[in-house]
C-alpha atoms as a PDB file:
ATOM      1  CA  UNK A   1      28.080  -4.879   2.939  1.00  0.00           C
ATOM      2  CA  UNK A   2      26.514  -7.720   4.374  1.00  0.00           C
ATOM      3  CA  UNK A   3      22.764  -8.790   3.392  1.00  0.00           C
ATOM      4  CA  UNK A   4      21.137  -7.365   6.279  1.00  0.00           C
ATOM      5  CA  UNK A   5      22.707  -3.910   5.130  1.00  0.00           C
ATOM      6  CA  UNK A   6      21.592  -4.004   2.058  1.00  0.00           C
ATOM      7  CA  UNK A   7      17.994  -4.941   3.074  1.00  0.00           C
ATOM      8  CA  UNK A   8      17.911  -2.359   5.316  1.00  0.00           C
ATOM      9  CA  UNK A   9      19.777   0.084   2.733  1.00  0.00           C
ATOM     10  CA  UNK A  10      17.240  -0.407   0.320  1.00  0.00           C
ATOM     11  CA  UNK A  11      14.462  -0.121   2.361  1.00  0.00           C
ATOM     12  CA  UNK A  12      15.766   3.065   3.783  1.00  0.00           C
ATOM     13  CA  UNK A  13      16.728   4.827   0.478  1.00  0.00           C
ATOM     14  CA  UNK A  14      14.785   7.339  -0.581  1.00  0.00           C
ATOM     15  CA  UNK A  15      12.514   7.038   2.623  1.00  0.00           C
ATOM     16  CA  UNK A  16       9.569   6.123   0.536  1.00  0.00           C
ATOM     17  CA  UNK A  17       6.694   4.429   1.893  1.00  0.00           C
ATOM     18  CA  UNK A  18       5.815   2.641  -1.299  1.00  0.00           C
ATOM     19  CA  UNK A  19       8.908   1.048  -1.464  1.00  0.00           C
ATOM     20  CA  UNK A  20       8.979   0.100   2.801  1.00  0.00           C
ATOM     21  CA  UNK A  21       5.790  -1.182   2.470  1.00  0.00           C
ATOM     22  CA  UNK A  22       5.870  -3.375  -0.581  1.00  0.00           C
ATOM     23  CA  UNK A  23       9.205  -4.627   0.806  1.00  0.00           C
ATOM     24  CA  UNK A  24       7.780  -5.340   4.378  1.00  0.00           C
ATOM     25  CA  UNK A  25       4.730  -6.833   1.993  1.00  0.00           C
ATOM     26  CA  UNK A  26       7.455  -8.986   0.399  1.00  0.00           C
ATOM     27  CA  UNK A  27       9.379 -10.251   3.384  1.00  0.00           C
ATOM     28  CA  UNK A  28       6.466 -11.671   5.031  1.00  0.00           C
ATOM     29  CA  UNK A  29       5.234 -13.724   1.959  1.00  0.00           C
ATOM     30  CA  UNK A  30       9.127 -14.994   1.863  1.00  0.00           C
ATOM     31  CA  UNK A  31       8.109 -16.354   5.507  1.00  0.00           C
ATOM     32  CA  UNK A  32       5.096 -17.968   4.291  1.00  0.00           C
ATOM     33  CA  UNK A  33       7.028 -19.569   2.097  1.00  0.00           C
ATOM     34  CA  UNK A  34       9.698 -20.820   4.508  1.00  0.00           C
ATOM     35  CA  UNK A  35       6.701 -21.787   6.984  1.00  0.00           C
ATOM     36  CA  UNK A  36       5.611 -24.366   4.362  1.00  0.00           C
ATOM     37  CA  UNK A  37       8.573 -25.531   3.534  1.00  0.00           C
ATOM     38  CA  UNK A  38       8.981 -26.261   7.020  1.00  0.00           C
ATOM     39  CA  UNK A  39       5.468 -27.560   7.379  1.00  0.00           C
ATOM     40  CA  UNK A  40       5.967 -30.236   4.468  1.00  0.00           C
ATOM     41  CA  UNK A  41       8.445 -31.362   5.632  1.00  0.00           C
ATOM     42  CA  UNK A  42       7.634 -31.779   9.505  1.00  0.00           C
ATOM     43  CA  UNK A  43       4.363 -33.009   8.587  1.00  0.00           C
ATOM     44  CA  UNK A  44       1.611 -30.025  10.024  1.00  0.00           C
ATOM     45  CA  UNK A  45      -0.054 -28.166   7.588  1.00  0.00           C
ATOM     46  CA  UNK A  46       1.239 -23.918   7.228  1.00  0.00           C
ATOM     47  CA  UNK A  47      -2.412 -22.799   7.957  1.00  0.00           C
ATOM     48  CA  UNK A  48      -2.198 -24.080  11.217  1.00  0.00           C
ATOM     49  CA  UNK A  49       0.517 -21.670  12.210  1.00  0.00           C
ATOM     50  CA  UNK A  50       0.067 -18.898   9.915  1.00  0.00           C
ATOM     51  CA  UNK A  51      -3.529 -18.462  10.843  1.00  0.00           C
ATOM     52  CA  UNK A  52      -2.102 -17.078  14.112  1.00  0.00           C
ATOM     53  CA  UNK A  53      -1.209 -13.948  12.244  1.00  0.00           C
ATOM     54  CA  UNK A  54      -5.011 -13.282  10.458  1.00  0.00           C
ATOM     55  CA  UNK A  55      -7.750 -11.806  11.689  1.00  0.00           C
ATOM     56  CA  UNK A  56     -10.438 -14.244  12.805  1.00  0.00           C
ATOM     57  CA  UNK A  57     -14.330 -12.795  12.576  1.00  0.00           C
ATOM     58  CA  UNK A  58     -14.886 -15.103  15.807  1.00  0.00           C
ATOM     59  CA  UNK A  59     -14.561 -12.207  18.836  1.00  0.00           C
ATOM     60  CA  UNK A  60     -13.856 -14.879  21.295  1.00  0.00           C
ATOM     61  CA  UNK A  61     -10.434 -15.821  19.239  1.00  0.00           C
ATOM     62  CA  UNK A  62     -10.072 -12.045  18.221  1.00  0.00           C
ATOM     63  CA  UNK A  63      -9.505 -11.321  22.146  1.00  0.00           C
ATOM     64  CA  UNK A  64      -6.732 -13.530  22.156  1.00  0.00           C
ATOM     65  CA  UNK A  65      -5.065 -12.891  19.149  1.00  0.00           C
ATOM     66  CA  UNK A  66      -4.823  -8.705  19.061  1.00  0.00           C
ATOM     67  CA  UNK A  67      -1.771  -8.789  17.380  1.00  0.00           C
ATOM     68  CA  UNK A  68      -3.451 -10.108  14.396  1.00  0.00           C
ATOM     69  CA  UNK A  69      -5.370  -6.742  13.620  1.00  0.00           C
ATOM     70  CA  UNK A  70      -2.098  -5.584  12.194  1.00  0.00           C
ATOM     71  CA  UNK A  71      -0.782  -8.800  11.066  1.00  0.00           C
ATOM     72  CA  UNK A  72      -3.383  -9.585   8.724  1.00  0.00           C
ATOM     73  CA  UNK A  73      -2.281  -6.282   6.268  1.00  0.00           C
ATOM     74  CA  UNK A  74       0.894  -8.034   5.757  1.00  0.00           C
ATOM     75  CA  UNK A  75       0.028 -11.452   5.004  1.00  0.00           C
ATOM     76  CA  UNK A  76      -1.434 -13.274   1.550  1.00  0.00           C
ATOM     77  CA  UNK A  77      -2.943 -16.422   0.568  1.00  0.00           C
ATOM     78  CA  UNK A  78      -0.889 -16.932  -2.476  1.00  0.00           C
ATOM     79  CA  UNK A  79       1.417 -15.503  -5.168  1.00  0.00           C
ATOM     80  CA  UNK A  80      -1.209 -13.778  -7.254  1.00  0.00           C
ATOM     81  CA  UNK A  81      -2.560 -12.956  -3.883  1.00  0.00           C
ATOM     82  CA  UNK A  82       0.274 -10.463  -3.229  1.00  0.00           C
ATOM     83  CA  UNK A  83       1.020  -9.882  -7.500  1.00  0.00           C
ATOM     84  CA  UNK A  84      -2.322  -8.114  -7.735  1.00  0.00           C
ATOM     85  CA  UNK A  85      -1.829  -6.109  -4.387  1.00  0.00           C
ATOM     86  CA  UNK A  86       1.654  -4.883  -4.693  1.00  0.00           C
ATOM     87  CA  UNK A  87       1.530  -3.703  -8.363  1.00  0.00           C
ATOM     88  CA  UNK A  88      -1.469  -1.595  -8.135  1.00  0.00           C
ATOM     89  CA  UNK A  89       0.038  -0.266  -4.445  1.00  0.00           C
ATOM     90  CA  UNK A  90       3.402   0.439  -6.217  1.00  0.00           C
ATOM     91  CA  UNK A  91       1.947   2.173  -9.322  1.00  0.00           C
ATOM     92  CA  UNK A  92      -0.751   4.210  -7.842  1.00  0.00           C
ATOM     93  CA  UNK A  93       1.109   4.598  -4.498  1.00  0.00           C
ATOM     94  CA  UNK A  94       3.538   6.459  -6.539  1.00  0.00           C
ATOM     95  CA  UNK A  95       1.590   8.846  -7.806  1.00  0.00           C
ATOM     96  CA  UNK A  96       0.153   9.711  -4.178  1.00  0.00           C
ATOM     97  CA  UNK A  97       3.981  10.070  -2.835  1.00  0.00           C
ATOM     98  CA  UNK A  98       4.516  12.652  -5.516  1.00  0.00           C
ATOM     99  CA  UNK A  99       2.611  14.648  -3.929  1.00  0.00           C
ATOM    100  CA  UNK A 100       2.440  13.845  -0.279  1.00  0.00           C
ATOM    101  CA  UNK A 101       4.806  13.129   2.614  1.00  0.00           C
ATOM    102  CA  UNK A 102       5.711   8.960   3.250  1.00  0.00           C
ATOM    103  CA  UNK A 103       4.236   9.267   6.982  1.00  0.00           C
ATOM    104  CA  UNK A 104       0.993  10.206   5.996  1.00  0.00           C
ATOM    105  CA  UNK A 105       1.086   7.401   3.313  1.00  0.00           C
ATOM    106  CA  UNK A 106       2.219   5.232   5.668  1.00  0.00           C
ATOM    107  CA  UNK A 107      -1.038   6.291   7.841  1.00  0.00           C
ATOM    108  CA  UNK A 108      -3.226   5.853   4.980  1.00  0.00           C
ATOM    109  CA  UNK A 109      -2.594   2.678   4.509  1.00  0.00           C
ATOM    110  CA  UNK A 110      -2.452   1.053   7.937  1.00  0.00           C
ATOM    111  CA  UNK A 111      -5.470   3.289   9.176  1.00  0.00           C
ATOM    112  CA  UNK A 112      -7.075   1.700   5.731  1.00  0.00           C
ATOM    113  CA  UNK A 113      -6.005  -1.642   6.756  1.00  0.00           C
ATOM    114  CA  UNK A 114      -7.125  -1.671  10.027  1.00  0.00           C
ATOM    115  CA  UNK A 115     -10.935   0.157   8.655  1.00  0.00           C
ATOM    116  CA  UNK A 116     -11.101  -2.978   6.240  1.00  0.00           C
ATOM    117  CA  UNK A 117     -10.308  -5.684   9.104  1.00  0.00           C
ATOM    118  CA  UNK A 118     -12.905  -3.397  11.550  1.00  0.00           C
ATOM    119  CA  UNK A 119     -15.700  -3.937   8.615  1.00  0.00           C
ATOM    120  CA  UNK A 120     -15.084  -7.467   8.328  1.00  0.00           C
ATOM    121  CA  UNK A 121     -15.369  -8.328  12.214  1.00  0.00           C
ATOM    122  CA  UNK A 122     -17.881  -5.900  12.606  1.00  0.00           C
ATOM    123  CA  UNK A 123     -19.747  -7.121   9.277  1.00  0.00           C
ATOM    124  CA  UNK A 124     -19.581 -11.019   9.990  1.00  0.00           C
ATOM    125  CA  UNK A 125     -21.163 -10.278  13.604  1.00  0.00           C
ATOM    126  CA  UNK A 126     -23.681  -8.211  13.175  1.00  0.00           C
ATOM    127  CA  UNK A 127     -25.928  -9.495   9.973  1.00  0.00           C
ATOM    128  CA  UNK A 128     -27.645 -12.787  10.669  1.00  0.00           C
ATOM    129  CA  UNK A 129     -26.397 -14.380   6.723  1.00  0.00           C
ATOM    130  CA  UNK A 130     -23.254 -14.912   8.145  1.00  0.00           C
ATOM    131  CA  UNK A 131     -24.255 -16.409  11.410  1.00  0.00           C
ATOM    132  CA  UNK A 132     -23.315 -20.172  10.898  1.00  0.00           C
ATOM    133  CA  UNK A 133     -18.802 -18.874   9.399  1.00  0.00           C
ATOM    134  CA  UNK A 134     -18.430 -15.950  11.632  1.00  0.00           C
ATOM    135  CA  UNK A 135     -17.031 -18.851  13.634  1.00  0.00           C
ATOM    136  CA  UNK A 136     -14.500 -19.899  11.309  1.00  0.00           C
ATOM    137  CA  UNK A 137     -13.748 -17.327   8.846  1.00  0.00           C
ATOM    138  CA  UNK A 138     -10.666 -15.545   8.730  1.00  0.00           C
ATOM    139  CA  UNK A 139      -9.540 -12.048   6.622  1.00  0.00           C
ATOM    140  CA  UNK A 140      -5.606 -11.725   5.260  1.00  0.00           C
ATOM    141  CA  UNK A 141      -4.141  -9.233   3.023  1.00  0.00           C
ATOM    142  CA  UNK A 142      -3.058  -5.775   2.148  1.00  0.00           C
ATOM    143  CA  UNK A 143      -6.256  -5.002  -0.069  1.00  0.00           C
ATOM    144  CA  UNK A 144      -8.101  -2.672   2.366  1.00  0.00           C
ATOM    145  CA  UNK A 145      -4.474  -0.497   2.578  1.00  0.00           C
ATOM    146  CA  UNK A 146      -4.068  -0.389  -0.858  1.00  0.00           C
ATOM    147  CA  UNK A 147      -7.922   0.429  -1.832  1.00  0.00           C
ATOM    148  CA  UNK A 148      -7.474   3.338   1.133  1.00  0.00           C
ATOM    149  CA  UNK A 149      -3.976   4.445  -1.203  1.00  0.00           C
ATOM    150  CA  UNK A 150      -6.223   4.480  -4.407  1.00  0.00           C
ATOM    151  CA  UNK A 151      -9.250   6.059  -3.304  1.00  0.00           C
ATOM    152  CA  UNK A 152      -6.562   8.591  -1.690  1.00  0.00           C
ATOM    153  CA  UNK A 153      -4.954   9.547  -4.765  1.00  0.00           C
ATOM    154  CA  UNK A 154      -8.273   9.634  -6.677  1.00  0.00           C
ATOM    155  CA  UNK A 155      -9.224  12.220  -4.109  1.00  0.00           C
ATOM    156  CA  UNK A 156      -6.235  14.104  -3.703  1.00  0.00           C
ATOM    157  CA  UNK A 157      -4.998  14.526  -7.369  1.00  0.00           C
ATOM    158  CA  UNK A 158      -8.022  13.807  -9.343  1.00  0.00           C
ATOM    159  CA  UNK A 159      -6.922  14.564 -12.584  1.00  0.00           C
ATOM    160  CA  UNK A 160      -3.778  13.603 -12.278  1.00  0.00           C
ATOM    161  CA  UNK A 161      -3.355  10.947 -15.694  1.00  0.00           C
ATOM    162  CA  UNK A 162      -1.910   7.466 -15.827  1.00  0.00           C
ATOM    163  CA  UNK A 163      -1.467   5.517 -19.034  1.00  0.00           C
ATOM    164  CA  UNK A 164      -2.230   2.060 -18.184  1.00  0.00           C
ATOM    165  CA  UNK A 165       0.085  -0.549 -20.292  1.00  0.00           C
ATOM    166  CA  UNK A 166       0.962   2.533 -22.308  1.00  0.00           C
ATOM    167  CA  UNK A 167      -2.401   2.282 -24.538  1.00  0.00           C
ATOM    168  CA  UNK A 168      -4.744   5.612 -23.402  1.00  0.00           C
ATOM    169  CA  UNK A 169      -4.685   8.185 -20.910  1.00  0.00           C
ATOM    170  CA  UNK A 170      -6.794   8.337 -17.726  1.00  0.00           C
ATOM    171  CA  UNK A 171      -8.160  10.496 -14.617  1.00  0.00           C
ATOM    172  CA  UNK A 172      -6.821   9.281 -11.332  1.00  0.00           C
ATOM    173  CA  UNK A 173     -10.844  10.003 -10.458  1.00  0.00           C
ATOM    174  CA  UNK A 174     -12.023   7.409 -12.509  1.00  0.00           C
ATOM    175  CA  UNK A 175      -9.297   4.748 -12.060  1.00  0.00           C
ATOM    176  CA  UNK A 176     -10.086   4.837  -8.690  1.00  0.00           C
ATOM    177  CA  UNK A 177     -14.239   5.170  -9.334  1.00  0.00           C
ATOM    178  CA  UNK A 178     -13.673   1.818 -11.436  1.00  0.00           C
ATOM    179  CA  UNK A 179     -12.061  -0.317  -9.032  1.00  0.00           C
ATOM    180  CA  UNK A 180     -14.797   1.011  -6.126  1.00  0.00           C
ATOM    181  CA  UNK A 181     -17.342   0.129  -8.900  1.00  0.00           C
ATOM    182  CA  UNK A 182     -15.820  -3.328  -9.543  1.00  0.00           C
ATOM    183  CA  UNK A 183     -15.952  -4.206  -5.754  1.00  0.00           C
ATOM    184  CA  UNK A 184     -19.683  -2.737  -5.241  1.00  0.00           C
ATOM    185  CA  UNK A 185     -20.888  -4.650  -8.474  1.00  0.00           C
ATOM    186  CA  UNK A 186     -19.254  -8.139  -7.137  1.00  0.00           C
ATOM    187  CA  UNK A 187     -20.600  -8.096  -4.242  1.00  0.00           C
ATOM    188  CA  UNK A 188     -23.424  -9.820  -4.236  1.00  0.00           C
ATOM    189  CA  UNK A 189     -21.785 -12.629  -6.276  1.00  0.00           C
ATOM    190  CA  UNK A 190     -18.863 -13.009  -4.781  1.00  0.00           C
ATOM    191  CA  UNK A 191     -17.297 -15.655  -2.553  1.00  0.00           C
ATOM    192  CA  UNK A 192     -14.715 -13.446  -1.227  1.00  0.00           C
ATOM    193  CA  UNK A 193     -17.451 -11.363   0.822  1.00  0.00           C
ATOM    194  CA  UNK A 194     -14.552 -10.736   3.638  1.00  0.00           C
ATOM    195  CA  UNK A 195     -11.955  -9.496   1.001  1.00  0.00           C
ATOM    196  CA  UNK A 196     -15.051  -7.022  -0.504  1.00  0.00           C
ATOM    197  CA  UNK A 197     -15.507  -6.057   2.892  1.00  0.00           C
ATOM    198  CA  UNK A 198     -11.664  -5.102   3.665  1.00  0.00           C
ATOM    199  CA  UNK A 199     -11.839  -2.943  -0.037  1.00  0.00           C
ATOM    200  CA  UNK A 200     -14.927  -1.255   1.410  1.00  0.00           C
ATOM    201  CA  UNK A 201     -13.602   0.185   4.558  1.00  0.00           C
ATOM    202  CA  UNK A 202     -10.181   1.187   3.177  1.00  0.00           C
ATOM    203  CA  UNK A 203     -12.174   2.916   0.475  1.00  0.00           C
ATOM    204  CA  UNK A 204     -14.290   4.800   3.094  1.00  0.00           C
ATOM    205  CA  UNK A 205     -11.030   5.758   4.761  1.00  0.00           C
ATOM    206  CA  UNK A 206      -9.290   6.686   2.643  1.00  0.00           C
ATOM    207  CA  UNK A 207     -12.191   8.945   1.443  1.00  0.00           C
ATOM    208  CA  UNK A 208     -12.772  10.289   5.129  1.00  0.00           C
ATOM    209  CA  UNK A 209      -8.772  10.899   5.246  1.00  0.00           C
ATOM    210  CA  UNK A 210      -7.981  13.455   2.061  1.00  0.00           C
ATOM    211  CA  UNK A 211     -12.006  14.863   2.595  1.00  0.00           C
ATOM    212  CA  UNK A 212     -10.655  15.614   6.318  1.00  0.00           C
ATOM    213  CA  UNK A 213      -7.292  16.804   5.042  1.00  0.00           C
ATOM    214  CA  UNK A 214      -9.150  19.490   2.411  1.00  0.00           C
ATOM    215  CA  UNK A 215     -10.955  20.899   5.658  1.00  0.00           C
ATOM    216  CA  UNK A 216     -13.992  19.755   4.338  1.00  0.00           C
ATOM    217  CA  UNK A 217     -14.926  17.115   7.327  1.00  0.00           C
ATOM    218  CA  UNK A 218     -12.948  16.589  11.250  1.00  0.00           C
ATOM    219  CA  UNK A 219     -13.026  13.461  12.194  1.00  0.00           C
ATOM    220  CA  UNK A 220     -13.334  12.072  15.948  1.00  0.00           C
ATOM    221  CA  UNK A 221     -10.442  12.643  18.336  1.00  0.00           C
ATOM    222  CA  UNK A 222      -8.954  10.835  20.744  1.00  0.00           C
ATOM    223  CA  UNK A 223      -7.845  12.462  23.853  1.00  0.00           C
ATOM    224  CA  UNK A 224      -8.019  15.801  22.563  1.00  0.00           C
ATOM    225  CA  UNK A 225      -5.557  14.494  19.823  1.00  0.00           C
ATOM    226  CA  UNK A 226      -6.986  14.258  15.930  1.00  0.00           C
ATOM    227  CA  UNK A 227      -6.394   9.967  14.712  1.00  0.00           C
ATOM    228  CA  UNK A 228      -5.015  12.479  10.933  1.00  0.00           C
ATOM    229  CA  UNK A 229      -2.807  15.403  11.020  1.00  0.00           C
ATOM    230  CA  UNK A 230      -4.408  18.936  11.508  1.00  0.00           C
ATOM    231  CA  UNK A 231      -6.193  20.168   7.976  1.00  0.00           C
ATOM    232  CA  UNK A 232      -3.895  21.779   5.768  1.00  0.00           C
ATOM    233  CA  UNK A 233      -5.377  23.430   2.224  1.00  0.00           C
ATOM    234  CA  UNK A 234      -6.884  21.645  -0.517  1.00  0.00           C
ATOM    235  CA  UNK A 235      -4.497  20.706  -3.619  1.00  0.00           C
ATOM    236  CA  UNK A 236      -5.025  21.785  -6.768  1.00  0.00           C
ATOM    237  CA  UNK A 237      -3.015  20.415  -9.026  1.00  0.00           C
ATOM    238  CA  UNK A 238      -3.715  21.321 -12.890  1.00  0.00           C
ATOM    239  CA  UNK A 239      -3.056  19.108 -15.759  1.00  0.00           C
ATOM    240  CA  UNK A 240      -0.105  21.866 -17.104  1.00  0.00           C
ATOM    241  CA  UNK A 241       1.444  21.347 -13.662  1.00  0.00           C
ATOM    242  CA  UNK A 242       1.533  17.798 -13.285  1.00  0.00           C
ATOM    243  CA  UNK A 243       2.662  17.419 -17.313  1.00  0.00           C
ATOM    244  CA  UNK A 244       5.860  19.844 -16.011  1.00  0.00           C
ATOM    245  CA  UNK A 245       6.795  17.672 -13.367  1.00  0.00           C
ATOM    246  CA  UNK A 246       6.291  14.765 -15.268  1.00  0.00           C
ATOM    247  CA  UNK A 247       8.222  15.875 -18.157  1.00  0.00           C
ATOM    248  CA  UNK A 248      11.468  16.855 -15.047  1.00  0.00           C
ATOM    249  CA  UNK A 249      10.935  13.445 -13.461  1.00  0.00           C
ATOM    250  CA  UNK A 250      11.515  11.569 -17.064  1.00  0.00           C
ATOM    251  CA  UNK A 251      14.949  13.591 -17.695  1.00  0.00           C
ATOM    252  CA  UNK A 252      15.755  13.081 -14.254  1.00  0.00           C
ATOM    253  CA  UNK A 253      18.626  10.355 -13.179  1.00  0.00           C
ATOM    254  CA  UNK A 254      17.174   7.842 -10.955  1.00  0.00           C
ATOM    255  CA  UNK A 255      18.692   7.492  -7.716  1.00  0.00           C
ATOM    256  CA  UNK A 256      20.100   3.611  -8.224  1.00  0.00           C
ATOM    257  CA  UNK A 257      22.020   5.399 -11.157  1.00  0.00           C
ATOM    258  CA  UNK A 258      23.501   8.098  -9.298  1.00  0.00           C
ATOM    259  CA  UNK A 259      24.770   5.916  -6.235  1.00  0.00           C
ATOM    260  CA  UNK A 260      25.925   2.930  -8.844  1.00  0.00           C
ATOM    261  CA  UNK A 261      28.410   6.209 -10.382  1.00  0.00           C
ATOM    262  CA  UNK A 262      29.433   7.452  -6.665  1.00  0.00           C
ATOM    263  CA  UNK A 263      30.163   3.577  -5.963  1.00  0.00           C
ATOM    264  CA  UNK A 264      32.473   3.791  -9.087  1.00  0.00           C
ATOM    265  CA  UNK A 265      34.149   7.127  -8.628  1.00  0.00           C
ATOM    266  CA  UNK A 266      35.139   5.724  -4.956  1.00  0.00           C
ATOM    267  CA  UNK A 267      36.631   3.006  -6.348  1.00  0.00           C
ATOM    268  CA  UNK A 268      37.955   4.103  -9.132  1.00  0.00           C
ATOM    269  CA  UNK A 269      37.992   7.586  -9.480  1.00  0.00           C
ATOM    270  CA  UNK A 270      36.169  10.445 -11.067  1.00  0.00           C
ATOM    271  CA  UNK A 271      38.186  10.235 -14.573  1.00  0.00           C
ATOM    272  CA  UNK A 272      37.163   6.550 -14.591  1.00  0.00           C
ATOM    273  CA  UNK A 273      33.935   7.511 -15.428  1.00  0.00           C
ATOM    274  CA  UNK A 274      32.423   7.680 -19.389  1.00  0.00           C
ATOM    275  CA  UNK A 275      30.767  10.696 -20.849  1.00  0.00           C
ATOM    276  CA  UNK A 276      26.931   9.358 -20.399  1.00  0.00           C
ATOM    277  CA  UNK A 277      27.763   8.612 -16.277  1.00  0.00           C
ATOM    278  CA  UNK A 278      29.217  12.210 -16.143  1.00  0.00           C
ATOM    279  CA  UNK A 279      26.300  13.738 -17.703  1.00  0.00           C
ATOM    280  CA  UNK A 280      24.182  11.599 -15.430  1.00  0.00           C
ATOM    281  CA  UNK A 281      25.951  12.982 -12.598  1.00  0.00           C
ATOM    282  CA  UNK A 282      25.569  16.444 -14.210  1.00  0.00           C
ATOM    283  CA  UNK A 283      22.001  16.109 -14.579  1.00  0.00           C
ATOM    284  CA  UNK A 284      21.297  14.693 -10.430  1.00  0.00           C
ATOM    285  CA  UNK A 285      23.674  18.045  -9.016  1.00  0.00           C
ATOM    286  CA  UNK A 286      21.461  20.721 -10.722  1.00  0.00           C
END
């Protein structure tokens, strides 16, 4: 298997959106990376090619650089940057996958994206404060996807409880309540008023997306044709529930296990296998 296979095998497995979008997420800071490399060396510095790929607040520069309205989700300033983004996407975005289908994940957080990057043009040219940078300043990043995925899940499974770094348990409702908090509270302090901006519209999306979902709001249409799938009923999901699928999912094999045992029985054999891969196997058939 070459490494293009595997890439695309591990992107593919499992057809999660979590794990296609922090991989995607990934790839492009790996380019970053290779773009300065390249840039040190040649002598130009990275921003002057990467910025190609963010959005600009300038509308002139906007109209000749569309592509960057979806660029900008995939790109980060820096390593903590893309830390911060892809391990609260990856453990919240999990919880949300549990209990919805990968395409409409995948909707909530591009459609989040792209309401964060809308807020921040929109934003920088309409109030007069930030009349002498709309000219310069630029938004990257996944945040407004990811603050879409979390206000999602808080909406969708409310009560659904995570044990952050194993110390107490906690509401999806008010993880998600927090970090909307945090960004409301910093606001008028903050530096990174575009950032705030992005967290702001992928929160109200991702609001307007599981309220529309419940039946409890429609949004617009366009061309006769809903932007969200067609309302389906409201989930209720009780804490005895989700502790009985939690408590399956821990005795369940993951799936790297299971194919790392197939790999071995093809090579090897079934009776080449030991009594904990057999059980293992046992375990994934039922």
């Amino acid at each position: 298997m070459t490494v293009w296979e595997k890439i695309k095998y591990e992107y593919n497995k499992g057809g999660s959106a979590i794990r296609q979008i922090v991989m995607i997420n990934l790839g492009v800071f790996v380019f970053t990376i290779f773009v300065g490399i390249v840039a040190k060396l040649s002598g130009f510095q990275p921003s002057e090619l990467l910025e190609y790929f963010y959005i600009p607040s300038n509308l002139g520069v906007l109209l000749i650089r569309p592509w960057s309205i979806i660029t900008n989700i995939f790109f980060h300033s820096g390593f903590w940057h893309i830390l911060g983004n892809m391990l609260l996407l990856y453990f919240i975005g999990r919880v949300l996958e549990d209990f919805m289908d990968s395409a409409k994940v995948w909707k909530i957080f591009l459609y989040g994206g792209l309401a964060g990057a809308a807020l921040f043009v929109i934003s920088y040219n309409v109030f007069p404060i930030f009349e002498e940078v709309k000219s310069y300043k630029k938004l990257l990043g996944a945040s407004g996807g990811v603050t879409a995925i979390l206000v999602a899940t808080g909406l969708y499974v409310p009560r659904y409880q995570i044990r952050p770094f194993g110390l107490f348990n906690v509401e999806m409702r008010w993880v998600a309540l927090f970090l909307v908090f945090r960004d409301l509270y910093l606001f008028p302090v903050s530096d990174n008023t575009g950032g705030l901006f992005a967290h702001i519209g992928g929160a109200i999306f991702g609001m307007l997306y599981i309220l529309h979902l419940q039946g409890k709001i429609e949004l617009p249409t366009i061309n006769g044709k809903s932007i969200v799938p067609s309302k389906m009923k409201k989930v209720n999901v009780d804490e005895s529930t989700i502790a009985t699928e939690r408590a399956y999912k821990k005795h369940q094999p993951n799936q790297e296990q299971v194919d790392a045992i197939l790999d071995k029985i093809s090579q090897s054999g079934y009776d080449s296998l030991n009594k904990t891969e057999k059980d293992i196997l046992f375990k994934a058939s039922e």
